[in-house]
PDB file of N, CA and C in Angstrom:
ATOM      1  N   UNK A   1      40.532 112.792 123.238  1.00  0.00           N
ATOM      2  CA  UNK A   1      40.858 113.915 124.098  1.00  0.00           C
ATOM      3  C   UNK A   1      39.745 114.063 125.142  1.00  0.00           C
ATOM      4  N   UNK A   2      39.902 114.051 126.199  1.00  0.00           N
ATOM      5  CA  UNK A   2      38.900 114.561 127.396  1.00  0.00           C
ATOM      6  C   UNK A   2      38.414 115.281 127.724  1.00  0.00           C
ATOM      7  N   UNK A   3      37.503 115.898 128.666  1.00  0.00           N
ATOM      8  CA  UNK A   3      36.825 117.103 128.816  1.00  0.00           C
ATOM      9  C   UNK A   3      37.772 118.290 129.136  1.00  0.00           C
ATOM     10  N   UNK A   4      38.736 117.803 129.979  1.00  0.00           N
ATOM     11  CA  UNK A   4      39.876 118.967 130.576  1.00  0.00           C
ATOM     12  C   UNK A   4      40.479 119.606 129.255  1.00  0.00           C
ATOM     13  N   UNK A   5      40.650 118.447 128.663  1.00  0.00           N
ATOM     14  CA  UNK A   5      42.377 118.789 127.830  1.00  0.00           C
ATOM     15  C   UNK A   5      41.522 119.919 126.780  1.00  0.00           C
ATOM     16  N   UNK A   6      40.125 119.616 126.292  1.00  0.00           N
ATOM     17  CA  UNK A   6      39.545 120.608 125.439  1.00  0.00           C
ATOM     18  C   UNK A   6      39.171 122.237 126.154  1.00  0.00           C
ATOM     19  N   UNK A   7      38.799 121.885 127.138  1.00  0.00           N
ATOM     20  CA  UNK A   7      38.783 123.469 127.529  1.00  0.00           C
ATOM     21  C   UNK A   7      39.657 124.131 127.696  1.00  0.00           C
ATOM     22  N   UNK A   8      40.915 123.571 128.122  1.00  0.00           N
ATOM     23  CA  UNK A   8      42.028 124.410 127.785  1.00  0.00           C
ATOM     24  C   UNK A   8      42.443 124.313 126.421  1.00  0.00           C
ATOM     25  N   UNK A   9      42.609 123.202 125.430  1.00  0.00           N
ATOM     26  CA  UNK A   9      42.605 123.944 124.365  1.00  0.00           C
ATOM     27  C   UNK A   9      42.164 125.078 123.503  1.00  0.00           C
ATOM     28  N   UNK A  10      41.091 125.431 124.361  1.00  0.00           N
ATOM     29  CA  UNK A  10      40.316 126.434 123.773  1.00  0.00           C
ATOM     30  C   UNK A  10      40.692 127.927 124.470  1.00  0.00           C
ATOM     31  N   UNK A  11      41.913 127.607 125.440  1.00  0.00           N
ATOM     32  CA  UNK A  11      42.335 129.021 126.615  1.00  0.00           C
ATOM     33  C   UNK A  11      41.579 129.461 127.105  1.00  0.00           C
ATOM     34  N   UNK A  12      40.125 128.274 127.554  1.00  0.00           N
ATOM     35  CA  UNK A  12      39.609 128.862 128.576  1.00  0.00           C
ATOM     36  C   UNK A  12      40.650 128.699 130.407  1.00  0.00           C
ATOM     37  N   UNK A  13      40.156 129.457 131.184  1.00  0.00           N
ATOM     38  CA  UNK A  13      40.503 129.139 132.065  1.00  0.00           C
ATOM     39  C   UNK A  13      38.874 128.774 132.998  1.00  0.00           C
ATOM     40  N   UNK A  14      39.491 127.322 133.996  1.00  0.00           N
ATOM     41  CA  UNK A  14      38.329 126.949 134.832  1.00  0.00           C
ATOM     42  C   UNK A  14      38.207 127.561 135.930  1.00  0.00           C
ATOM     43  N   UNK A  15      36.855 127.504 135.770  1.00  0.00           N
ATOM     44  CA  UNK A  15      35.934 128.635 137.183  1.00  0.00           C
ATOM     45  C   UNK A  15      35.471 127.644 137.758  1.00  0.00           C
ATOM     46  N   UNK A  16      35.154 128.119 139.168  1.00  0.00           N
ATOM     47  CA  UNK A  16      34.714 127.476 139.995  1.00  0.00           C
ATOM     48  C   UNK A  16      33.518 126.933 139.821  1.00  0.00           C
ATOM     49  N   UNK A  17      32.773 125.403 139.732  1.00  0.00           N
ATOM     50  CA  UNK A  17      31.720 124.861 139.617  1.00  0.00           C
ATOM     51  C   UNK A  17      30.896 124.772 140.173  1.00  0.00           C
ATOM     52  N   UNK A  18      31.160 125.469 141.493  1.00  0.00           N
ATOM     53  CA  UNK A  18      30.365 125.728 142.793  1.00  0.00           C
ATOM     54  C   UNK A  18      29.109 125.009 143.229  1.00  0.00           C
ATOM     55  N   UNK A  19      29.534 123.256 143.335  1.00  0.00           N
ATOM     56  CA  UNK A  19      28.616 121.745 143.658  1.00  0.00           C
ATOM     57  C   UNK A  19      28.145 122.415 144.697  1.00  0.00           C
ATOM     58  N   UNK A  20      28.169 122.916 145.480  1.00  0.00           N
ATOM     59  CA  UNK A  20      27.454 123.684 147.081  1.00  0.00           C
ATOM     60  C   UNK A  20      26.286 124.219 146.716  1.00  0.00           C
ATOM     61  N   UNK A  21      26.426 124.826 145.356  1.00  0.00           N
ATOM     62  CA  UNK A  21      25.017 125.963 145.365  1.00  0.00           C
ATOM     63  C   UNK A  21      24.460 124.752 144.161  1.00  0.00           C
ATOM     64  N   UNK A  22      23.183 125.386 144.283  1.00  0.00           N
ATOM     65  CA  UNK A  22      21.938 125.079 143.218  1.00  0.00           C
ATOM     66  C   UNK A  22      22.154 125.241 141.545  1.00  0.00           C
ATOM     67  N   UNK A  23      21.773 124.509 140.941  1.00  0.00           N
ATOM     68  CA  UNK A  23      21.676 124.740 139.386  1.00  0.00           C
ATOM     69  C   UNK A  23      20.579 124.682 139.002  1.00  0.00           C
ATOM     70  N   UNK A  24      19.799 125.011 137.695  1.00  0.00           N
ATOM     71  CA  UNK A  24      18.655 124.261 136.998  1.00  0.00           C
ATOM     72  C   UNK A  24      18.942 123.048 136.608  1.00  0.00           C
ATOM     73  N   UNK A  25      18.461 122.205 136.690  1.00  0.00           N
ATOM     74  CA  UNK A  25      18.067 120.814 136.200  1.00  0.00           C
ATOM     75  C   UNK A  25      17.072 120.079 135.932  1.00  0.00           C
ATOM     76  N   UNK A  26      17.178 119.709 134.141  1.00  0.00           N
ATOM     77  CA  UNK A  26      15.300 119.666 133.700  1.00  0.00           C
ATOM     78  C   UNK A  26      15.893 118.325 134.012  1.00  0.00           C
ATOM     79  N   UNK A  27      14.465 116.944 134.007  1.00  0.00           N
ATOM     80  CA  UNK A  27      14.479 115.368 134.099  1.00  0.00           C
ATOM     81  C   UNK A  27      15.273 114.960 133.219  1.00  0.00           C
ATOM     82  N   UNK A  28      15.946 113.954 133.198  1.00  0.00           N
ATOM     83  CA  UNK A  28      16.409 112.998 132.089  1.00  0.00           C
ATOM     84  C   UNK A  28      17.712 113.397 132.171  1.00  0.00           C
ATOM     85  N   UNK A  29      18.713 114.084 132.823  1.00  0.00           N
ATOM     86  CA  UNK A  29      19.741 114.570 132.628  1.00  0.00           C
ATOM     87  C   UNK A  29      20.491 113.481 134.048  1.00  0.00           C
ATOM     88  N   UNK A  30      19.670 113.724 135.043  1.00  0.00           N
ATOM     89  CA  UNK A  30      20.084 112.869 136.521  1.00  0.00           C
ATOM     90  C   UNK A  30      19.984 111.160 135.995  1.00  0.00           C
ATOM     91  N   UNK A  31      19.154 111.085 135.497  1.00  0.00           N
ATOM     92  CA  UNK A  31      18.652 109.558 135.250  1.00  0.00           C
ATOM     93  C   UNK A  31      19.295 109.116 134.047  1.00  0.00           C
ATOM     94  N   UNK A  32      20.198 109.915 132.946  1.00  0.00           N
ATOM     95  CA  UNK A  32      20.891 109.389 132.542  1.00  0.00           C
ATOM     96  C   UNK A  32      19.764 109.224 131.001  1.00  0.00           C
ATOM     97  N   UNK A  33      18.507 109.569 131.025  1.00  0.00           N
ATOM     98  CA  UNK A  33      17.683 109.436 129.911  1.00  0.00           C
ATOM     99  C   UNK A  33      17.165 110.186 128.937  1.00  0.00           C
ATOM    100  N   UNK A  34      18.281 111.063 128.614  1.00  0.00           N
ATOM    101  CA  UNK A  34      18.380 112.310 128.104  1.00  0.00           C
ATOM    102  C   UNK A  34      19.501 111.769 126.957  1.00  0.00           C
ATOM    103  N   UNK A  35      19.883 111.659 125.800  1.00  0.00           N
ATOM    104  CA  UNK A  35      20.985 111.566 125.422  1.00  0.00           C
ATOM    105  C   UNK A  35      21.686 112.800 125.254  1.00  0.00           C
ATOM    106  N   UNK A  36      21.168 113.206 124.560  1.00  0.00           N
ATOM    107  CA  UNK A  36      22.230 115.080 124.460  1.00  0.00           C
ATOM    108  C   UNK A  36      21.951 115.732 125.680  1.00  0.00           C
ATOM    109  N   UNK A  37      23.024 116.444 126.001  1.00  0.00           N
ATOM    110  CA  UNK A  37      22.968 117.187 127.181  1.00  0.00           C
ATOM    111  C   UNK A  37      23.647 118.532 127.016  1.00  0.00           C
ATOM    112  N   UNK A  38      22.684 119.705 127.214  1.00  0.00           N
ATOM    113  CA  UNK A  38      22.858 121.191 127.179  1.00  0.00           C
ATOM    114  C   UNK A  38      23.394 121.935 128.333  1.00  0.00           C
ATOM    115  N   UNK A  39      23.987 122.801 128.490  1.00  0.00           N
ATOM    116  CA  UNK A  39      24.630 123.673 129.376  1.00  0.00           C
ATOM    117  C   UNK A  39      24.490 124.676 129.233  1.00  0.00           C
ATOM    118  N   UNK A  40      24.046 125.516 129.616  1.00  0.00           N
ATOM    119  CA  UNK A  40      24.394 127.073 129.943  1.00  0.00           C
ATOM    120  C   UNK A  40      24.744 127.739 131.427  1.00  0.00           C
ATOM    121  N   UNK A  41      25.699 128.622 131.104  1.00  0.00           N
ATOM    122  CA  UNK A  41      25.993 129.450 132.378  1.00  0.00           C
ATOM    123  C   UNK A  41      26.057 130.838 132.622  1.00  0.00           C
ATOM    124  N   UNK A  42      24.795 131.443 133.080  1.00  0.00           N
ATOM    125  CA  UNK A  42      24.914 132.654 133.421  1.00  0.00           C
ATOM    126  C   UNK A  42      25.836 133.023 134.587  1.00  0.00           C
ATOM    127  N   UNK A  43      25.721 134.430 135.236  1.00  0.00           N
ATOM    128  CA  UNK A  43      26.736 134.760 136.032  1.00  0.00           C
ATOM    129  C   UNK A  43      25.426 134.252 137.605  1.00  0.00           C
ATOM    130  N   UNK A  44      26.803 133.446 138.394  1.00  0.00           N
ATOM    131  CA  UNK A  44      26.403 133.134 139.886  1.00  0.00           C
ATOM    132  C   UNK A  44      25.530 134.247 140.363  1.00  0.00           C
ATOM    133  N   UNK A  45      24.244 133.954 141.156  1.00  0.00           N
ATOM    134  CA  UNK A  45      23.638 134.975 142.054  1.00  0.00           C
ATOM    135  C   UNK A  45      22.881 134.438 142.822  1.00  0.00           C
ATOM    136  N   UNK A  46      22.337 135.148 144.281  1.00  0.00           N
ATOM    137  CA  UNK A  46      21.407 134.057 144.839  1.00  0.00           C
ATOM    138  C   UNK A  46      21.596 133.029 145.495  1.00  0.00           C
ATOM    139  N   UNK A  47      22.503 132.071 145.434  1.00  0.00           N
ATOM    140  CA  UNK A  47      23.090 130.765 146.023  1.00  0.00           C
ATOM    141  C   UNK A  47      23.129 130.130 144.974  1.00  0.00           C
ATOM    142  N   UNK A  48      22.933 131.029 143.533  1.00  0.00           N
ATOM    143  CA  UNK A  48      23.039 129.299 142.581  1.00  0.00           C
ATOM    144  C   UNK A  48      24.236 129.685 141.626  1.00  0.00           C
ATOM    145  N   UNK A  49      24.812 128.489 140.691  1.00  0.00           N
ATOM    146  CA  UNK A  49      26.296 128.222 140.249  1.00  0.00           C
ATOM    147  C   UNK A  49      26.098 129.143 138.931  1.00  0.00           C
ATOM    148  N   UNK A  50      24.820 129.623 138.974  1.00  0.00           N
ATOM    149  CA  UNK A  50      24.928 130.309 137.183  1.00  0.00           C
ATOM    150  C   UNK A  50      24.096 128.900 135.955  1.00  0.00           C
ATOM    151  N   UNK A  51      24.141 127.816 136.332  1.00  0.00           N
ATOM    152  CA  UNK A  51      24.219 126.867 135.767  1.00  0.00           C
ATOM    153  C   UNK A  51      23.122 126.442 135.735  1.00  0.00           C
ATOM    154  N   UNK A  52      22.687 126.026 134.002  1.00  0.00           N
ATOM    155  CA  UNK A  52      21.083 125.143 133.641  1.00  0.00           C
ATOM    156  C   UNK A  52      21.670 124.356 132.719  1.00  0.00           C
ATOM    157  N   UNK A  53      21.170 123.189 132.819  1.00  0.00           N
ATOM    158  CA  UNK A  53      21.883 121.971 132.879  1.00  0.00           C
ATOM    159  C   UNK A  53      20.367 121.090 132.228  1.00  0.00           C
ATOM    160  N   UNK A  54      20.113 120.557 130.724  1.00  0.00           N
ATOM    161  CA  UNK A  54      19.045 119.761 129.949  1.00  0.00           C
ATOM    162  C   UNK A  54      19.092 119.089 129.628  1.00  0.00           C
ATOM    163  N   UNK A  55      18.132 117.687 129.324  1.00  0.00           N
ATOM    164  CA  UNK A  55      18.775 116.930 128.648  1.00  0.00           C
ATOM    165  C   UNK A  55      17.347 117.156 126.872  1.00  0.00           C
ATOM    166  N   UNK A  56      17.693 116.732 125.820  1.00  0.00           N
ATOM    167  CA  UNK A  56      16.456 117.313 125.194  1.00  0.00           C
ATOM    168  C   UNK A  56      16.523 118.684 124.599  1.00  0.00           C
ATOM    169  N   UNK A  57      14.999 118.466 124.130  1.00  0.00           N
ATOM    170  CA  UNK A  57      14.434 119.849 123.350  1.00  0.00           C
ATOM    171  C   UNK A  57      14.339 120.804 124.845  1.00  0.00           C
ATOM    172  N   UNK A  58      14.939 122.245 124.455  1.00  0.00           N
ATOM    173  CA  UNK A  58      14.334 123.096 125.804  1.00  0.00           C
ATOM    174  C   UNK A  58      13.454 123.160 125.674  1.00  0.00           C
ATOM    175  N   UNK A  59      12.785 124.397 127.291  1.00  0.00           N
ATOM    176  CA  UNK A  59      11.043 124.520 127.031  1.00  0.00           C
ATOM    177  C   UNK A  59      11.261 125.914 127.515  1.00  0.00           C
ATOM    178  N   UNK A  60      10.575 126.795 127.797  1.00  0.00           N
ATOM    179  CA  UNK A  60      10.331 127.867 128.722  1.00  0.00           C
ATOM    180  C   UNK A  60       9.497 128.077 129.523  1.00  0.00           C
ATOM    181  N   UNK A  61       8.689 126.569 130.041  1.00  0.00           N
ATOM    182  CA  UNK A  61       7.722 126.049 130.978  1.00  0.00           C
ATOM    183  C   UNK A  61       8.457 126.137 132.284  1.00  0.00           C
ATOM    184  N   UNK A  62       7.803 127.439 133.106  1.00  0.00           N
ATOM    185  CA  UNK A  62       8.439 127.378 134.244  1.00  0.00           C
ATOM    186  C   UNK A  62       8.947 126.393 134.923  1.00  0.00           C
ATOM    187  N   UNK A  63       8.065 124.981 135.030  1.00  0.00           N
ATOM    188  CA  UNK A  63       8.522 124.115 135.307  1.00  0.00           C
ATOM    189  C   UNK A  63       9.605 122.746 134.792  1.00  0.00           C
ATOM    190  N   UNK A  64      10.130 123.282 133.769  1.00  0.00           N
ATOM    191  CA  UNK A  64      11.455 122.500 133.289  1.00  0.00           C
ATOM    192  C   UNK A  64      12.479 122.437 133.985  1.00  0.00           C
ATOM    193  N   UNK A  65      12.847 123.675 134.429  1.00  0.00           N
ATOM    194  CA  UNK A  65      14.158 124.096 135.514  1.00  0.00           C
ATOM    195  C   UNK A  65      13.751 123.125 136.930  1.00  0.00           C
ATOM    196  N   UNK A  66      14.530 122.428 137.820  1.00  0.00           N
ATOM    197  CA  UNK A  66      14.411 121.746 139.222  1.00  0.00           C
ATOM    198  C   UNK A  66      15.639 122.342 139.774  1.00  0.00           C
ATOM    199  N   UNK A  67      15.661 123.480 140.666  1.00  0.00           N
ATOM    200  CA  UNK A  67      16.850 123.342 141.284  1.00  0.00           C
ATOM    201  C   UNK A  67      17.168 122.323 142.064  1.00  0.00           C
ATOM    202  N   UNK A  68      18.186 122.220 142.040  1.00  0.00           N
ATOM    203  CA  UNK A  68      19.309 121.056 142.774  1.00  0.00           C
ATOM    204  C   UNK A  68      20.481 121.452 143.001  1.00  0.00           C
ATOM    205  N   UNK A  69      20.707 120.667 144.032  1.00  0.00           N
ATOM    206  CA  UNK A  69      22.303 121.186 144.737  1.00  0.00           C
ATOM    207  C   UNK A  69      23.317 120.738 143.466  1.00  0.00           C
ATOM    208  N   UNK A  70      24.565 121.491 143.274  1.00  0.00           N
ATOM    209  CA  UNK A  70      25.227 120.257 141.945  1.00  0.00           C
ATOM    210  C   UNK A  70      25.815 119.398 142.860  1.00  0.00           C
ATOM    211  N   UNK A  71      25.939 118.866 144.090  1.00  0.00           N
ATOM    212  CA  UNK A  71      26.619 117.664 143.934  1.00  0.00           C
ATOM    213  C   UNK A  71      25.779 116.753 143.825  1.00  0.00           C
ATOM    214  N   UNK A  72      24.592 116.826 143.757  1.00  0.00           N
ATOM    215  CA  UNK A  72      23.955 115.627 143.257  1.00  0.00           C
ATOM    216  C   UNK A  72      24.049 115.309 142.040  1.00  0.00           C
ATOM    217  N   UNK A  73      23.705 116.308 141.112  1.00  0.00           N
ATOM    218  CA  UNK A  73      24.449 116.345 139.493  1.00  0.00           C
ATOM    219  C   UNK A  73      25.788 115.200 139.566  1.00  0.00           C
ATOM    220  N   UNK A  74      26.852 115.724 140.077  1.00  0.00           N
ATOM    221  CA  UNK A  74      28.096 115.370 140.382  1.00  0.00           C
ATOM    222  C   UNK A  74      27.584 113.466 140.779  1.00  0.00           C
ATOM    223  N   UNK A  75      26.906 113.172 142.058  1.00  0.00           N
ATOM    224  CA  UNK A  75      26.918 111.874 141.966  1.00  0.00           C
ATOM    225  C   UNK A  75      26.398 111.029 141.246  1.00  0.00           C
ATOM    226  N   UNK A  76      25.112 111.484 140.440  1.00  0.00           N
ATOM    227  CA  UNK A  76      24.383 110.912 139.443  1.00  0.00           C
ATOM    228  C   UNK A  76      25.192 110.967 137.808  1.00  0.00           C
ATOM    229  N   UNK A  77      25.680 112.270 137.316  1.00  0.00           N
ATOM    230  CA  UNK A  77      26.113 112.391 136.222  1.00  0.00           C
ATOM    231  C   UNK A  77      27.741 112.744 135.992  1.00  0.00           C
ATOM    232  N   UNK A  78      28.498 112.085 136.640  1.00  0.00           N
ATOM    233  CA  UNK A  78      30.119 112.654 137.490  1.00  0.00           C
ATOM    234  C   UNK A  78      30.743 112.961 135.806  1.00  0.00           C
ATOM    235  N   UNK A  79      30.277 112.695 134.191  1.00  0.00           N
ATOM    236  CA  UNK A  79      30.664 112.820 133.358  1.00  0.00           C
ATOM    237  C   UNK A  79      30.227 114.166 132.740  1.00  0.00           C
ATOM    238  N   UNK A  80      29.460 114.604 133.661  1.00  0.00           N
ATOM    239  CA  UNK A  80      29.366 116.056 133.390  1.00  0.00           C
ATOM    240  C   UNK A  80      29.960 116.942 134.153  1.00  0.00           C
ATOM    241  N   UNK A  81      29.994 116.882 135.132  1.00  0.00           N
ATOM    242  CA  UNK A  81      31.154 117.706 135.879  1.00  0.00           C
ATOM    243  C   UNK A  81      32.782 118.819 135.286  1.00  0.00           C
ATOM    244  N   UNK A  82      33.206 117.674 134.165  1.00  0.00           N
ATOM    245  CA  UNK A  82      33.976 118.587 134.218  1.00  0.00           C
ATOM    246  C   UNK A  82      34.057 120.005 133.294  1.00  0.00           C
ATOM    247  N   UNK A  83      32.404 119.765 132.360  1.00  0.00           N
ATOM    248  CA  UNK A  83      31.948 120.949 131.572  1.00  0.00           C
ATOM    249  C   UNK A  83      31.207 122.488 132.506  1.00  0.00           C
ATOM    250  N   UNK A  84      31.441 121.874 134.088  1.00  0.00           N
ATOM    251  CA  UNK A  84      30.923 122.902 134.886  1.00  0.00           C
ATOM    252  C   UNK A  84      32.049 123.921 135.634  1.00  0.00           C
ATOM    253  N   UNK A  85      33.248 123.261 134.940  1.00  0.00           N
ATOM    254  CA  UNK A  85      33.775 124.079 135.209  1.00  0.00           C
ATOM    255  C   UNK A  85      34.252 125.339 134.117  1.00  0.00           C
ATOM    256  N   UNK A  86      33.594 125.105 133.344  1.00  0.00           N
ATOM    257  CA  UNK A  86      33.520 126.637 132.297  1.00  0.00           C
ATOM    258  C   UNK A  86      32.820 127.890 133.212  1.00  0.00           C
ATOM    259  N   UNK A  87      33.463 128.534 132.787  1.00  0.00           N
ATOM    260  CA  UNK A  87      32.628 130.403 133.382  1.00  0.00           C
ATOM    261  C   UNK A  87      31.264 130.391 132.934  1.00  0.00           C
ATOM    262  N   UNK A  88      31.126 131.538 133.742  1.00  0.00           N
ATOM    263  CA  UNK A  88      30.059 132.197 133.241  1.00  0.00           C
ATOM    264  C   UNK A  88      30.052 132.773 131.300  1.00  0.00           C
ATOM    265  N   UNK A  89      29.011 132.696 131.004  1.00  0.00           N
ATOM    266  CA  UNK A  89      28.996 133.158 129.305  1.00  0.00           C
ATOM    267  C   UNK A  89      29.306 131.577 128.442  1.00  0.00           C
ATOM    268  N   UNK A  90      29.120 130.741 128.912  1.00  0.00           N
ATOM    269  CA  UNK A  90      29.424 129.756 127.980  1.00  0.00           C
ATOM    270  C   UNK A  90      28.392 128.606 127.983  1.00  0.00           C
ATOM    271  N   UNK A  91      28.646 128.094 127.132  1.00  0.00           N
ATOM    272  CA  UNK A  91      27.541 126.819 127.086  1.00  0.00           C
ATOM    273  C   UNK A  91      28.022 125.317 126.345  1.00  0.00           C
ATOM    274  N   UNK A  92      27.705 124.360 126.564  1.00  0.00           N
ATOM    275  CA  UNK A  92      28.057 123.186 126.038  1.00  0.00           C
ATOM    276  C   UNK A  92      26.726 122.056 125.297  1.00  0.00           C
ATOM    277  N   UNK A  93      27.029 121.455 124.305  1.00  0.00           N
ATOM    278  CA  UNK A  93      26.270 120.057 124.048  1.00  0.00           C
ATOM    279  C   UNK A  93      27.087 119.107 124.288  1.00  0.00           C
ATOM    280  N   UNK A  94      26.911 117.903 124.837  1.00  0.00           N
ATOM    281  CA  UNK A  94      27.595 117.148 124.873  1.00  0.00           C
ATOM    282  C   UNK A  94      26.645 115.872 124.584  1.00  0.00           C
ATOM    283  N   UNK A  95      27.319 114.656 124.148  1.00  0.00           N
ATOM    284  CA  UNK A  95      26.290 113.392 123.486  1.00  0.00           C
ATOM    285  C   UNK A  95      27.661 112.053 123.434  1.00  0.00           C
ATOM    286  N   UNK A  96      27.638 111.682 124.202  1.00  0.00           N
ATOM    287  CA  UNK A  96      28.611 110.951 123.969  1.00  0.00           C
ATOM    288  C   UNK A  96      30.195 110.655 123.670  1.00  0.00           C
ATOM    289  N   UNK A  97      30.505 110.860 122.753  1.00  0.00           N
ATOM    290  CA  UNK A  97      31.905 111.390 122.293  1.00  0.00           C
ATOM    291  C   UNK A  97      31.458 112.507 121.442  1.00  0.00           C
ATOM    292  N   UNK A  98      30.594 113.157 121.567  1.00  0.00           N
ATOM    293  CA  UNK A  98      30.753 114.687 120.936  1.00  0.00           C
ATOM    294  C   UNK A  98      30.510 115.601 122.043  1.00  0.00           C
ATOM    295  N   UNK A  99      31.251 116.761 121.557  1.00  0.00           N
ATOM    296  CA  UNK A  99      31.424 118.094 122.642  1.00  0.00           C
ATOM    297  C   UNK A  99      31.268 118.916 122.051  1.00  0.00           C
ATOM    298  N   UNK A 100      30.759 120.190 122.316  1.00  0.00           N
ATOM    299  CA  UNK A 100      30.821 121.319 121.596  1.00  0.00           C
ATOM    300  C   UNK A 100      30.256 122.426 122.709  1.00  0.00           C
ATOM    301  N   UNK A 101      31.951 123.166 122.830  1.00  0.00           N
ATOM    302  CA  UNK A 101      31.549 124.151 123.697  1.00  0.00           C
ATOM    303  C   UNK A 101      31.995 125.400 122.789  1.00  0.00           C
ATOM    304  N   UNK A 102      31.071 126.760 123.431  1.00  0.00           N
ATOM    305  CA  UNK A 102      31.196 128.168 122.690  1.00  0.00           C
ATOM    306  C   UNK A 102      30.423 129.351 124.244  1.00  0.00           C
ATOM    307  N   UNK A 103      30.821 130.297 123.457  1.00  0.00           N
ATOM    308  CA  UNK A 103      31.063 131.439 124.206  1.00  0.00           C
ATOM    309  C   UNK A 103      29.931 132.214 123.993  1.00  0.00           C
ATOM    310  N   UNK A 104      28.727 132.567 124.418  1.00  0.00           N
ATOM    311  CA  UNK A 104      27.481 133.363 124.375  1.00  0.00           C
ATOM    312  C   UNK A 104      27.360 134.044 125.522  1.00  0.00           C
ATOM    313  N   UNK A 105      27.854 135.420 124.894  1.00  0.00           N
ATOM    314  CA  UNK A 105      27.663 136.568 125.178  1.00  0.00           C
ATOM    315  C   UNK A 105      26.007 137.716 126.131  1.00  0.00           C
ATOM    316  N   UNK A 106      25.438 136.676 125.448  1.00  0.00           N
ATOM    317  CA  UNK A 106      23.864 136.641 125.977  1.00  0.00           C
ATOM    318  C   UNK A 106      23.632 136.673 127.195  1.00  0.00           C
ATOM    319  N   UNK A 107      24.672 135.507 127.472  1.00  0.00           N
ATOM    320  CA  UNK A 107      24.202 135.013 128.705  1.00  0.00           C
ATOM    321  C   UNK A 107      24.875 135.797 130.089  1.00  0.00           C
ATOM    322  N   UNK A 108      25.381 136.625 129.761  1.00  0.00           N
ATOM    323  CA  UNK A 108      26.318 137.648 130.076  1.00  0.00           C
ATOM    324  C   UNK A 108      25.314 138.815 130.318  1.00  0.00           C
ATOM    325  N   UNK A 109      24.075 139.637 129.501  1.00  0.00           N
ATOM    326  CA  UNK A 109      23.153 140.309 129.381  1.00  0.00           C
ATOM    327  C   UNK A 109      22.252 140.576 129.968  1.00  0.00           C
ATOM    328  N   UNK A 110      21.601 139.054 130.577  1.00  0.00           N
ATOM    329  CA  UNK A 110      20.556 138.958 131.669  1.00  0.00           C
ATOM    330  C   UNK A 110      20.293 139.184 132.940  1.00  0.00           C
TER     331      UNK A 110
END
């Protein structure tokens, strides 16, 4: 099953991924040298998509986050793309053929 067919199995509906504006993006996620890859999406503000985007252990080292436009995301990692189109409040792991998306409320809070 593919990235699409699961988010709607789950009745989400897709939000806009908004490649125009900025996301966080720690190293290893563009370059492909990250194997697991984390998602979270707060709500859009600012010019950016809501979206922090890891590959790895997180950090809370100011400097982990790189904003970047997402279509660069998009040309470097086009297999992540279609987990950006979840809303705001949600988050994903993804690793290969595993997925696992859920709904945090948290992220909704900030």
């Amino acid at each position: 099953m593919n990235i699409e067919q699961r988010i709607v199995e789950q009745g989400i509906s897709p939000f806009d991924p908004m490649l125009e504006m900025k996301l966080g993006l720690s190293s290893g996620v563009r370059d492909g040298s990250g194997d697991v890859i984390h998602g979270m999406r707060c709500s859009p503000e600012k010019g950016t998509s809501g979206w922090y985007v890891w590959a790895g252990e997180y950090s809370d080292d100011s400097s982990f986050f790189e904003p970047v436009h997402g279509q660069h995301l998009a040309n470097d990692r086009p297999d992540v793309v279609p987990l950006l189109h979840l809303p705001p409040g949600w988050r994903f792991l993804f690793h290969g053929e595993y997925l696992d998306i859920w709904f945090d409320e948290d992220l909704l809070n900030d």
